[in-house]
N, C-alpha and C. Protein backbone atom coordinates (compact mmCIF):
# COMPACT_ATOMS: atom_id res chain seq x y z
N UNK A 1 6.71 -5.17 -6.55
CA UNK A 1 6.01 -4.24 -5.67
C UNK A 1 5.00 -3.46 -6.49
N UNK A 2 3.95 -2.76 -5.73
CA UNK A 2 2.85 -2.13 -6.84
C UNK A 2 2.79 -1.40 -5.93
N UNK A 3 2.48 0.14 -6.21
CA UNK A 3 1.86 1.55 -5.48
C UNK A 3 1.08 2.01 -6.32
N UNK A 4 -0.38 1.58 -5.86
CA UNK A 4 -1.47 2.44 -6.84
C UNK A 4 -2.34 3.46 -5.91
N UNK A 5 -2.23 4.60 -6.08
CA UNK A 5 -2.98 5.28 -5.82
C UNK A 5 -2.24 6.91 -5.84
N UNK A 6 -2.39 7.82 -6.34
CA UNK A 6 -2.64 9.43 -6.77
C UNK A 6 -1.53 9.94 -6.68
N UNK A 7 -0.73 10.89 -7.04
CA UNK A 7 0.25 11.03 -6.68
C UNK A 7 0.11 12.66 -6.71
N UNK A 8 -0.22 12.89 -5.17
CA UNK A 8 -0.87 13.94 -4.38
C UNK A 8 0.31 14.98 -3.41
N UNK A 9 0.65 16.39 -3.67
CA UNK A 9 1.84 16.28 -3.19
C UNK A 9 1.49 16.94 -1.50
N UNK A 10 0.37 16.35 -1.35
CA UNK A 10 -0.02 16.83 0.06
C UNK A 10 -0.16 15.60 0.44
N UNK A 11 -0.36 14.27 0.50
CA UNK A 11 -0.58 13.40 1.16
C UNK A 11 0.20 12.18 0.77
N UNK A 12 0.43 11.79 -0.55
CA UNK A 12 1.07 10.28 -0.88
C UNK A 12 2.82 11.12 -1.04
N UNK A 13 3.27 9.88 -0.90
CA UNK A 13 4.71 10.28 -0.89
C UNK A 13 5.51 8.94 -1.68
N UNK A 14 5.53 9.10 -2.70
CA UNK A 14 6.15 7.92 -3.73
C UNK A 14 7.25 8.27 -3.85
N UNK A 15 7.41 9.60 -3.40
CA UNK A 15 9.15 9.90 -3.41
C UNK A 15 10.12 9.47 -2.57
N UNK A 16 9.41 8.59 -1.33
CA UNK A 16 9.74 7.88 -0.03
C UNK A 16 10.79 6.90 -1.11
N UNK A 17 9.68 5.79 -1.46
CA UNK A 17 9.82 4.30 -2.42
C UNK A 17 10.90 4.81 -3.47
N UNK A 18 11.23 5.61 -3.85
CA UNK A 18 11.75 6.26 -5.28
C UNK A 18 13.18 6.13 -4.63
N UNK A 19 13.44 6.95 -3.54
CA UNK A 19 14.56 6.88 -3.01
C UNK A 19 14.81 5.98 -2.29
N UNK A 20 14.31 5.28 -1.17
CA UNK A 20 14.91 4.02 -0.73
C UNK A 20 15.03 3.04 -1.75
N UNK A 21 14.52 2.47 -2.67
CA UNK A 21 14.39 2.06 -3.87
C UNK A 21 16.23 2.38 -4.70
N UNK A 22 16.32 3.81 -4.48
CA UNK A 22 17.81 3.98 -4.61
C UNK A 22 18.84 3.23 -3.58
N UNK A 23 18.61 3.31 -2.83
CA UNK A 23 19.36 3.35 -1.68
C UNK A 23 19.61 1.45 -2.01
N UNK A 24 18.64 1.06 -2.22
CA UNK A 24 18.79 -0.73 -2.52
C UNK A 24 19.49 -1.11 -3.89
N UNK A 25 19.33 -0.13 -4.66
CA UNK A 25 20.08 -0.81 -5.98
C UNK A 25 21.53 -1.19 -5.96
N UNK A 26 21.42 -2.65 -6.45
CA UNK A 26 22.68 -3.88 -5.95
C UNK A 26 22.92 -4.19 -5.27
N UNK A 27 21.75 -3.67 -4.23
CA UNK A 27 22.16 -5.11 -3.04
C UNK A 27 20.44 -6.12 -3.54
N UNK A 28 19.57 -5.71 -3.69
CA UNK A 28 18.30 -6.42 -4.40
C UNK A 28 17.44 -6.58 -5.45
N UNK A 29 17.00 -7.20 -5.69
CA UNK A 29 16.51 -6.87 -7.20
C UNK A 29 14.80 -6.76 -7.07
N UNK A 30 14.32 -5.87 -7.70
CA UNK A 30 13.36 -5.51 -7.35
C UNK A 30 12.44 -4.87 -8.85
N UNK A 31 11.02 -5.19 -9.09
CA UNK A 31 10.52 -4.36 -9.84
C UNK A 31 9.23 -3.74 -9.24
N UNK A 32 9.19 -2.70 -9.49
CA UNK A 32 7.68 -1.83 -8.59
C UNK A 32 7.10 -1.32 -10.26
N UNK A 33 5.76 -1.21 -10.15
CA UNK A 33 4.83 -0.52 -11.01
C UNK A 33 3.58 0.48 -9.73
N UNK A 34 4.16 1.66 -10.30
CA UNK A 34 3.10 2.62 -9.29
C UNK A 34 2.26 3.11 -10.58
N UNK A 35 1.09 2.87 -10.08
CA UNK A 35 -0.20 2.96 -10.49
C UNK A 35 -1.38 4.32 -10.59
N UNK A 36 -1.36 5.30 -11.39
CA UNK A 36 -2.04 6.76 -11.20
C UNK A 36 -1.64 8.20 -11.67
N UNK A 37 -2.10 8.66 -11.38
CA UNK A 37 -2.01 10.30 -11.98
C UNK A 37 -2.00 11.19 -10.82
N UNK A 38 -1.39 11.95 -11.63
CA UNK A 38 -1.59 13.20 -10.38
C UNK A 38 -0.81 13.96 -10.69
N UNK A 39 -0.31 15.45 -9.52
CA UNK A 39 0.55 16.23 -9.57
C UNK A 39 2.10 16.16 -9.50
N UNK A 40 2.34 15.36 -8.76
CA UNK A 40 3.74 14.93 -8.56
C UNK A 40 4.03 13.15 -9.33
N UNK A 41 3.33 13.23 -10.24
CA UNK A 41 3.68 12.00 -10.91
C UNK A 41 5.32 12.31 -11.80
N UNK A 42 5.65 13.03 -12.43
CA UNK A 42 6.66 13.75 -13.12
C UNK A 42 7.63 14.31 -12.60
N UNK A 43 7.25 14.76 -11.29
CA UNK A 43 8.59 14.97 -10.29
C UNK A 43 9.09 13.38 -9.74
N UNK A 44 8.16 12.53 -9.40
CA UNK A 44 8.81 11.20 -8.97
C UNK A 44 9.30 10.37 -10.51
N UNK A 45 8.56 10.62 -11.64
CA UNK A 45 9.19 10.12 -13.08
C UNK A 45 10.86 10.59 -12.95
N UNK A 46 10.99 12.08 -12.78
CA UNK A 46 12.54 12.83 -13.27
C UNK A 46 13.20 12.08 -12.28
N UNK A 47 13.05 11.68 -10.54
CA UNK A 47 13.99 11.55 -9.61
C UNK A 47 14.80 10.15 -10.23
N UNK A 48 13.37 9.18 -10.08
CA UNK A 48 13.37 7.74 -10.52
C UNK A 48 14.04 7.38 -12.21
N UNK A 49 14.01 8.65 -12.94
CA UNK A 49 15.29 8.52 -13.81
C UNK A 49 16.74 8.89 -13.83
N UNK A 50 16.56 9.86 -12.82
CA UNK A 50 17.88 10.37 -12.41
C UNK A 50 18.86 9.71 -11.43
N UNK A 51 18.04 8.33 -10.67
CA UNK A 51 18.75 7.74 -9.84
C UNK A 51 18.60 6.46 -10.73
N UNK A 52 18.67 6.21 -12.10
CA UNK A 52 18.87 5.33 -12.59
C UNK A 52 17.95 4.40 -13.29
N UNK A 53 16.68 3.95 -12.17
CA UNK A 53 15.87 3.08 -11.92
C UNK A 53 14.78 3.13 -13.13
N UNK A 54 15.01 3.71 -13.86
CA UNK A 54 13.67 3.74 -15.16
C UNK A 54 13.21 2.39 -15.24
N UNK A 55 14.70 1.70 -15.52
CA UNK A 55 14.02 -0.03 -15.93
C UNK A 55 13.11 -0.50 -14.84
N UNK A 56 13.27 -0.26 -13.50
CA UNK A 56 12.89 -0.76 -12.23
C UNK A 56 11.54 -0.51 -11.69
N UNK A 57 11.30 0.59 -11.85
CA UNK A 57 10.45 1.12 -11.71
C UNK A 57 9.31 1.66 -12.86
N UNK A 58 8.10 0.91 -13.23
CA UNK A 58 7.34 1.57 -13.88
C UNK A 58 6.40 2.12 -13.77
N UNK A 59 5.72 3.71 -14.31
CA UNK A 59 5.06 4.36 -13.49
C UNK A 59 3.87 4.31 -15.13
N UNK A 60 2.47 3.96 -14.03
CA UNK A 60 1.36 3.84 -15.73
C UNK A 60 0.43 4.32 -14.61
N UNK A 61 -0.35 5.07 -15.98
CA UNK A 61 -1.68 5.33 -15.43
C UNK A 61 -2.53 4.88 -14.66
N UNK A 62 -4.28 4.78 -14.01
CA UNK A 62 -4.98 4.23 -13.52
C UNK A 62 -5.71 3.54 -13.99
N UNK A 63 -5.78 2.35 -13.86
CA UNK A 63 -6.42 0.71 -14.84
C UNK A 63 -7.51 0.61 -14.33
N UNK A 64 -8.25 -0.20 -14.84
CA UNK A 64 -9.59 -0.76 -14.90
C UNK A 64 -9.31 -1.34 -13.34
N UNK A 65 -10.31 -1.46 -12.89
CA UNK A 65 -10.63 -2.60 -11.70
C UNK A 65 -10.10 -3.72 -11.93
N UNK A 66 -10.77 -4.52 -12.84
CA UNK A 66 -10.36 -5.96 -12.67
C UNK A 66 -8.98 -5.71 -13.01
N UNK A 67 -7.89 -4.76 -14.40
CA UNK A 67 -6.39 -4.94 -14.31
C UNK A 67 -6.02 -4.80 -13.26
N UNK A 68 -6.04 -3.61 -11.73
CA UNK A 68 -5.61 -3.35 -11.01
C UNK A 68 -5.60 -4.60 -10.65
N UNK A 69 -6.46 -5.67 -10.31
CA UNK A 69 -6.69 -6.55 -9.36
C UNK A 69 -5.57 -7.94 -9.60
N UNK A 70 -5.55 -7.92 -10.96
CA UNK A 70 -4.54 -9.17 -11.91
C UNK A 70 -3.07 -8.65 -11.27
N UNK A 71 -3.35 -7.46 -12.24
CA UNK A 71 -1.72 -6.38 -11.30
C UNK A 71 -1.62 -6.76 -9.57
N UNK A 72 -2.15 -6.49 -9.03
CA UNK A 72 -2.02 -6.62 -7.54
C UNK A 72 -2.10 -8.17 -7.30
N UNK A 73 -2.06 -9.39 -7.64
CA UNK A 73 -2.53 -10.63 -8.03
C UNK A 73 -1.18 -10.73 -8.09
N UNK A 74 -0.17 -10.53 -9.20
CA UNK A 74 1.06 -11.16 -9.88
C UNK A 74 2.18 -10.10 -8.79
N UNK A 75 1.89 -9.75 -7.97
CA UNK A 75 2.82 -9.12 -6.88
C UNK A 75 3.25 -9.48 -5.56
N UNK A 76 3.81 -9.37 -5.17
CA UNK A 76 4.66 -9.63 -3.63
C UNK A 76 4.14 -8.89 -2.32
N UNK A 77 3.70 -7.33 -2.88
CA UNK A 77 3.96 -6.37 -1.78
C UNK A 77 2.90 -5.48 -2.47
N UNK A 78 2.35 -4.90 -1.65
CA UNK A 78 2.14 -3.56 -2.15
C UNK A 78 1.99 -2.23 -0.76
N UNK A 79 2.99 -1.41 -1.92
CA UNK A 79 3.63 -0.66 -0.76
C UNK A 79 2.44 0.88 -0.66
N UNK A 80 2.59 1.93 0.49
CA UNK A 80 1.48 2.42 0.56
C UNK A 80 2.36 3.86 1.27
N UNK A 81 3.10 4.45 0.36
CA UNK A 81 3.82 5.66 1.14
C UNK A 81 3.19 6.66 1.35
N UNK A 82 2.54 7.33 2.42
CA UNK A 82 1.91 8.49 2.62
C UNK A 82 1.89 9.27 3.78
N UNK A 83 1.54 10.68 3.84
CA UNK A 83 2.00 11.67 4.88
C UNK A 83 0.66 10.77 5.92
N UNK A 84 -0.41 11.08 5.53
CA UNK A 84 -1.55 11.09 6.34
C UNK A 84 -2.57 9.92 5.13
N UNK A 85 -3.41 9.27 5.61
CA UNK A 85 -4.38 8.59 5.04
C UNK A 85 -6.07 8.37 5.82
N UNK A 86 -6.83 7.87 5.49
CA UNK A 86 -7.83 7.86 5.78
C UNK A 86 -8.29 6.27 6.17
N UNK A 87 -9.37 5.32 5.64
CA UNK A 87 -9.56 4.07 5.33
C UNK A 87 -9.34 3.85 3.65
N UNK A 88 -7.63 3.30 3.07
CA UNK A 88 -7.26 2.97 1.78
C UNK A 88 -8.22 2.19 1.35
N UNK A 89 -8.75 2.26 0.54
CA UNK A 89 -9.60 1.05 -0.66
C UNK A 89 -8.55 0.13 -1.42
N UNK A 90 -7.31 0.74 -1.46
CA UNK A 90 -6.30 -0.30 -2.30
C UNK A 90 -5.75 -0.61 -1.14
N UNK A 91 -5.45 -0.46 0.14
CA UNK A 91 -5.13 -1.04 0.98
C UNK A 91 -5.54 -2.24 1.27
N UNK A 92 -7.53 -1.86 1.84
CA UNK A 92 -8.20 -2.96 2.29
C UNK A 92 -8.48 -3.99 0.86
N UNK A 93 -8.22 -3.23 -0.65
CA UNK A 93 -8.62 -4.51 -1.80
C UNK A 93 -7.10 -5.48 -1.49
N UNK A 94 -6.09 -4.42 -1.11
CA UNK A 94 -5.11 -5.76 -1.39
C UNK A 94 -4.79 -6.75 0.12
N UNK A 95 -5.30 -6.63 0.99
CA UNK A 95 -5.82 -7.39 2.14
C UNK A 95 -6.65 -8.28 1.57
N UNK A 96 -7.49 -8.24 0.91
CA UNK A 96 -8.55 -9.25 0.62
C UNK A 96 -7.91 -10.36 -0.41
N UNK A 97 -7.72 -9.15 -1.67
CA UNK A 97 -6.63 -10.12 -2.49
C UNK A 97 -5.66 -11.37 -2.04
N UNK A 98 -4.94 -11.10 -0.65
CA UNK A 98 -4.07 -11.76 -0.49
C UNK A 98 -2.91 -11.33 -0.80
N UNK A 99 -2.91 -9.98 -0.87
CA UNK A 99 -1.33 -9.50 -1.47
C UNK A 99 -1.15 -8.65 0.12
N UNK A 100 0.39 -8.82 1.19
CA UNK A 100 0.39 -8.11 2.05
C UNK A 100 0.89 -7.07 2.01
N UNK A 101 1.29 -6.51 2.67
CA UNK A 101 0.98 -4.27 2.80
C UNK A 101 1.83 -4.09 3.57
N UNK A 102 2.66 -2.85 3.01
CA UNK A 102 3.80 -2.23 3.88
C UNK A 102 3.31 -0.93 3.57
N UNK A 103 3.05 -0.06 4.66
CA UNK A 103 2.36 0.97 4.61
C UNK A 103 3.43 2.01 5.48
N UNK A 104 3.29 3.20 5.40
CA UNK A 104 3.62 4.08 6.46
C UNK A 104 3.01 4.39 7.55
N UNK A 105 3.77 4.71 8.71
CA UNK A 105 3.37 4.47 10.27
C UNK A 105 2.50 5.71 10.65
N UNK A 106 1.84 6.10 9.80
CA UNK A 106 0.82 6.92 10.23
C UNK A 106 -0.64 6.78 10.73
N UNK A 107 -1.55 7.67 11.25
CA UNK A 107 -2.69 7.94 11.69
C UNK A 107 -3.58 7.91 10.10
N UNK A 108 -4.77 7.00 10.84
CA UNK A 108 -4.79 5.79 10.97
C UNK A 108 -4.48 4.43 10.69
N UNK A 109 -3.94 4.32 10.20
CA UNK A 109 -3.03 2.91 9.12
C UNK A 109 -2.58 2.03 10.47
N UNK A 110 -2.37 2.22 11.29
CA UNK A 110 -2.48 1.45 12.72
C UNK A 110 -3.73 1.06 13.45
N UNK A 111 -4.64 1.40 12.78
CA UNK A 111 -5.88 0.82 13.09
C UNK A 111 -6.10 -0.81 12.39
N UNK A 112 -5.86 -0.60 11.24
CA UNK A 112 -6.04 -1.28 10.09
C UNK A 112 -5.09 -2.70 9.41
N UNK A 113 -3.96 -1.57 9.76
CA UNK A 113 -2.55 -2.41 9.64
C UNK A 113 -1.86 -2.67 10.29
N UNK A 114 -1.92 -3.75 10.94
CA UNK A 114 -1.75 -3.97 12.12
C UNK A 114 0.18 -4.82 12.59
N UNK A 115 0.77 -3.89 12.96
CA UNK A 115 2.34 -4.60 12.43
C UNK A 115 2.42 -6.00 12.91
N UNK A 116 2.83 -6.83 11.85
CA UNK A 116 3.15 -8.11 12.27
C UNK A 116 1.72 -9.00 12.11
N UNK A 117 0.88 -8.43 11.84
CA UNK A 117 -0.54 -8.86 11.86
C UNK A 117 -1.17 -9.03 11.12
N UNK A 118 -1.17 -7.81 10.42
CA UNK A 118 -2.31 -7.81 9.11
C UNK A 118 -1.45 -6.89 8.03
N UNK A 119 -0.17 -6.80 8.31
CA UNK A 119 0.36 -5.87 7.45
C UNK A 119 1.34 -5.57 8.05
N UNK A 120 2.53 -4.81 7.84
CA UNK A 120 3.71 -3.98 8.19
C UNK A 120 3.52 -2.72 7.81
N UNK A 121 4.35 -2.12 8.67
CA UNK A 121 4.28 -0.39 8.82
C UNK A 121 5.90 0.02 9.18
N UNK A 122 5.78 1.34 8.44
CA UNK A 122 7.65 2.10 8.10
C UNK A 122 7.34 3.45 8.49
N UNK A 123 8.68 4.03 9.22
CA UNK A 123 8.70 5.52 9.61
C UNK A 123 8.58 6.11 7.95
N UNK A 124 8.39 7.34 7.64
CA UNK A 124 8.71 8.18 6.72
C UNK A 124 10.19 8.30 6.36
N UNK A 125 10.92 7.82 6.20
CA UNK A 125 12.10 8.16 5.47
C UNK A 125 12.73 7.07 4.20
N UNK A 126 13.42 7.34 3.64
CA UNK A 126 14.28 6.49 2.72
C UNK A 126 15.09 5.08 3.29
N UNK A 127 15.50 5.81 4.53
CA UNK A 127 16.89 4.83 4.87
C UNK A 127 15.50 3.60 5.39
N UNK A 128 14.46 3.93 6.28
CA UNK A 128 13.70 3.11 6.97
C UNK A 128 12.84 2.15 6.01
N UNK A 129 12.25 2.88 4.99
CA UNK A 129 11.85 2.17 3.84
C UNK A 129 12.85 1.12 3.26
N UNK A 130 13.76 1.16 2.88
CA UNK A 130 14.66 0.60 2.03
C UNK A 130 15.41 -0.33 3.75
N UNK A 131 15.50 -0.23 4.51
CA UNK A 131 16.05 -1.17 5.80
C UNK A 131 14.79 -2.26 5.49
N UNK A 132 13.57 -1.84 5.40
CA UNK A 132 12.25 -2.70 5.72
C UNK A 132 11.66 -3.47 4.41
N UNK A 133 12.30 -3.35 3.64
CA UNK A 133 12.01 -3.84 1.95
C UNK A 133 13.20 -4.89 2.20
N UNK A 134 14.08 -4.70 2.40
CA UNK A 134 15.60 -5.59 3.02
C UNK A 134 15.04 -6.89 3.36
N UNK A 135 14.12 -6.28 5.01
CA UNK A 135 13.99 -7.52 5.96
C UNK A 135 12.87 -8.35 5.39
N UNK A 136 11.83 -7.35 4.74
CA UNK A 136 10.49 -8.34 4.08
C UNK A 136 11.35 -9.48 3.07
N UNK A 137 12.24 -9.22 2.37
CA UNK A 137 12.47 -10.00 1.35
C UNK A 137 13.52 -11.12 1.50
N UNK A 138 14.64 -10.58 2.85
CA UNK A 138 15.06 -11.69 3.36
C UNK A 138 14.47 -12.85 4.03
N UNK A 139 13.34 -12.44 4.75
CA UNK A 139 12.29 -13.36 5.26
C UNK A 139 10.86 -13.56 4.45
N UNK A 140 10.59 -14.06 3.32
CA UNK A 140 9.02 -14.03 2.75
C UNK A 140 8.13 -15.22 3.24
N UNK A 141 8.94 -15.96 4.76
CA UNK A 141 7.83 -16.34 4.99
C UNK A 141 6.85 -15.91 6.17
N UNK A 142 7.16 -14.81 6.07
CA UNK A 142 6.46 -14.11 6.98
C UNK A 142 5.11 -13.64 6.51
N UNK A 143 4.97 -13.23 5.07
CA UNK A 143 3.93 -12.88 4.21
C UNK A 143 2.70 -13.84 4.32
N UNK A 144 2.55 -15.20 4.10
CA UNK A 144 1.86 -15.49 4.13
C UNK A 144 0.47 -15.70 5.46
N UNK A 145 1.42 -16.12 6.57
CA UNK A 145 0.16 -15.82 7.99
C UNK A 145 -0.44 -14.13 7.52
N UNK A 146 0.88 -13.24 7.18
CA UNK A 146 -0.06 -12.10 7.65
C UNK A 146 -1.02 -11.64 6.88
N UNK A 147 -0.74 -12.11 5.05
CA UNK A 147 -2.09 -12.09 3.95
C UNK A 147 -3.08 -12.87 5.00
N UNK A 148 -3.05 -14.02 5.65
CA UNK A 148 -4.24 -14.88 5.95
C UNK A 148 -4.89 -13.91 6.75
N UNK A 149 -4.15 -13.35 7.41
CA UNK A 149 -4.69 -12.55 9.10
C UNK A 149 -5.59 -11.86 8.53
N UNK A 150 -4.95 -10.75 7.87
CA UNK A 150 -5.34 -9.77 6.68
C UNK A 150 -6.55 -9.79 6.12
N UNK A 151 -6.81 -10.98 5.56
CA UNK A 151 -8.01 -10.98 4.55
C UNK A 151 -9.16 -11.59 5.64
N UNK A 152 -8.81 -12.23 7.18
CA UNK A 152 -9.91 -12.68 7.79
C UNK A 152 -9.96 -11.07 8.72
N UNK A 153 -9.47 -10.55 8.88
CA UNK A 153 -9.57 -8.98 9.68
C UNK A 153 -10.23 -8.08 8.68
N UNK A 154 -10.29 -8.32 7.36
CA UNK A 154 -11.28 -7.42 6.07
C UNK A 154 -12.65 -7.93 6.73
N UNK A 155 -12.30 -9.20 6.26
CA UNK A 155 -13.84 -9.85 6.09
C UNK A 155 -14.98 -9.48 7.24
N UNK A 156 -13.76 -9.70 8.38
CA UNK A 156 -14.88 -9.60 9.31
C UNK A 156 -15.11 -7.86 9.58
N UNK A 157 -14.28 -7.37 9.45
CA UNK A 157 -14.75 -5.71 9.65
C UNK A 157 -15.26 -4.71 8.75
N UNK A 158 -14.92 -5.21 7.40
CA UNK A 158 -15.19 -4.69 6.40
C UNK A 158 -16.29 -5.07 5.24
N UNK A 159 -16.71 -6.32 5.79
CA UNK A 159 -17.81 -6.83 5.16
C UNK A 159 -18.93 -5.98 4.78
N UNK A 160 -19.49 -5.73 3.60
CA UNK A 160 -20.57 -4.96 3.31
C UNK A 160 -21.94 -4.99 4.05
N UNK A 161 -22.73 -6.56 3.96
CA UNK A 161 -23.15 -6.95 4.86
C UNK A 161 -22.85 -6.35 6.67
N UNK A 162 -21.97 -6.86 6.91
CA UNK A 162 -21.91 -6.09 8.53
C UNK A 162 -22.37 -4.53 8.53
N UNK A 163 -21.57 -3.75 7.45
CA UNK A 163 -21.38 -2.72 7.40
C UNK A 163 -22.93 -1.97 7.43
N UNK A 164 -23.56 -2.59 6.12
CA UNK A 164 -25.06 -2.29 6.03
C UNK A 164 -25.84 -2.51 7.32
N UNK A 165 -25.94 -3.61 8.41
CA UNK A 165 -26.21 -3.64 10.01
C UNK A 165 -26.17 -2.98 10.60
N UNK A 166 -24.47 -2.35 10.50
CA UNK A 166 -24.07 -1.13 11.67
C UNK A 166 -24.90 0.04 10.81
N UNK A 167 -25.00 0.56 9.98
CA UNK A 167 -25.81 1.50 9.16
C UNK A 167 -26.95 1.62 9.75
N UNK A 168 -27.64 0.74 9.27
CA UNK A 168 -29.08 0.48 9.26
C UNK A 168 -29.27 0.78 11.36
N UNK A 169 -28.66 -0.13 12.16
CA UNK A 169 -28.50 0.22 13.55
C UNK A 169 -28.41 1.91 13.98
N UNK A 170 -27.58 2.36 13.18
CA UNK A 170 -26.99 3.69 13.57
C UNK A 170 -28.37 4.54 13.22
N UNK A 171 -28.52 4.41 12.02
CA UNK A 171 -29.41 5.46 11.58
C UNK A 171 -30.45 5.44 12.06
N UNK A 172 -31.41 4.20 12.76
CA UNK A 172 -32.63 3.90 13.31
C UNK A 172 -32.65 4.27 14.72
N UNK A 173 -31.55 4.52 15.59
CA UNK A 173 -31.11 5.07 16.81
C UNK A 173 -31.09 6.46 16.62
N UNK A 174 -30.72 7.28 15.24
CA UNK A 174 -30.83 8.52 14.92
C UNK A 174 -31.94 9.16 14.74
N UNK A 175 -33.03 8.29 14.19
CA UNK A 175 -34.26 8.47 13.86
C UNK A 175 -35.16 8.87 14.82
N UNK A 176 -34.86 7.31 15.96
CA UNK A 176 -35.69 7.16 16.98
C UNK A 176 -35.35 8.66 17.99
N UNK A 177 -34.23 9.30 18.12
CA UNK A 177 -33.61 10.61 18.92
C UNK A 177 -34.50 11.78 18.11
C-alpha cells in the first residue's frame, strides 16, 4: 500500500490506515510506505510504533516525481485517508499509473472515484478501513477492470489538451461578456 501526500492535521487522516492497519495484524500481511511531511507525521510515527507495526509500515519523506511514480508502480493500492479533499494529483497520477485507489467517502472524491468504477471509497473509521483492505485483498481481481476504468475516466476528463479547450472556451465567453 502507499499514502503519499502531507500529513495535515486538518484534512489527511493517516491515523485512519495506522489503526485499521492495527486492527488487521495476523489476520493479513501487509506493507504500506506513506509518503511526506507535515505536522502530524510523528504523532502517526509514535501510534504506528506503539501498535507494533514499525516493520509494516514505513513512513519517508517526499520523493522526486519520477521515485514517487516507480514507488506507486511496485504497489497494489494506494490508499487516500482524508477529512475533506479537493481534485488529488496523487489520486488522479495513480489512476493513470494504473495503480487503483481506496479513498475516503468524502466530498468530492465521489465525483472522481467512482465506487466499483474507477476506484473504491471507505467511511472514516478504523473498523471500516481495515473491513475494506480485508475485502480488496480477498478479491484482487477486482483491481484490474477498475485501474482500466480509471485511467480511461483520467484521460478523458483530465487530459491537458481537453482541459486547455475548456480554458481557452471559458475565458473567450468571459472576454466576449
Amino acid at each position: 500500500l502507499v499514502v503519499a501526500t502531507r500529513f495535515s492535521p486538518y484534512q489527511k487522516r493517516q491515523d485512519l490506515l495506522v489503526e485499521a492497519l492495527g486492527l488487521l495484524q495476523g489476520r493479513q500481511p501487509f506493507h504500506v510506505t506513506m509518503i511526506g511531511s507535515g505536522a502530524t507525521r510523528d504523532d502517526v510515527a509514535h501510534r504506528r510504533d506503539a501498535l507494533g507495526l514499525t516493520r509494516a509500515i514505513e513512513i519517508v519523506p517526499f520523493m522526486a516525481q519520477e521515485r514517487l511514480w516507480q514507488t506507486m508502480a511496485q504497489a497494489d493500492l494506494l490508499c487516500h485517508p482524508c477529512d475533506y479533499e479537493g481534485v488529488s494529483k496523487v489520486i488522479l497520477e495513480a489512476m493513470m499509473l494504473g495503480l487503483p485507489v481506496l479513498a475516503s467517502d468524502v466530498a468530492p472524491l465521489p465525483d472522481y472515484v467512482i465506487e466499483g468504477e474507477t476506484g473504491f471509497r471507505v467511511a472514516n473509521t478504523p473498523e471500516a478501513w481495515a473491513e475494506r483492505l480485508l475485502a480488496i485483498a480477498a478479491d484482487k481481481s477486482v483491481l484490474s477492470p477498475v485501474s482500466d476504468r480509471a485511467r480511461a475516466f483520467v484521460e478523458a476528463r483530465y487530459a491537458v489538451e481537453r482541459n486547455l479547450e475548456l480554458y481557452a472556451e471559458r475565458f473567450a465567453a468571459l472576454a466576449a461578456a
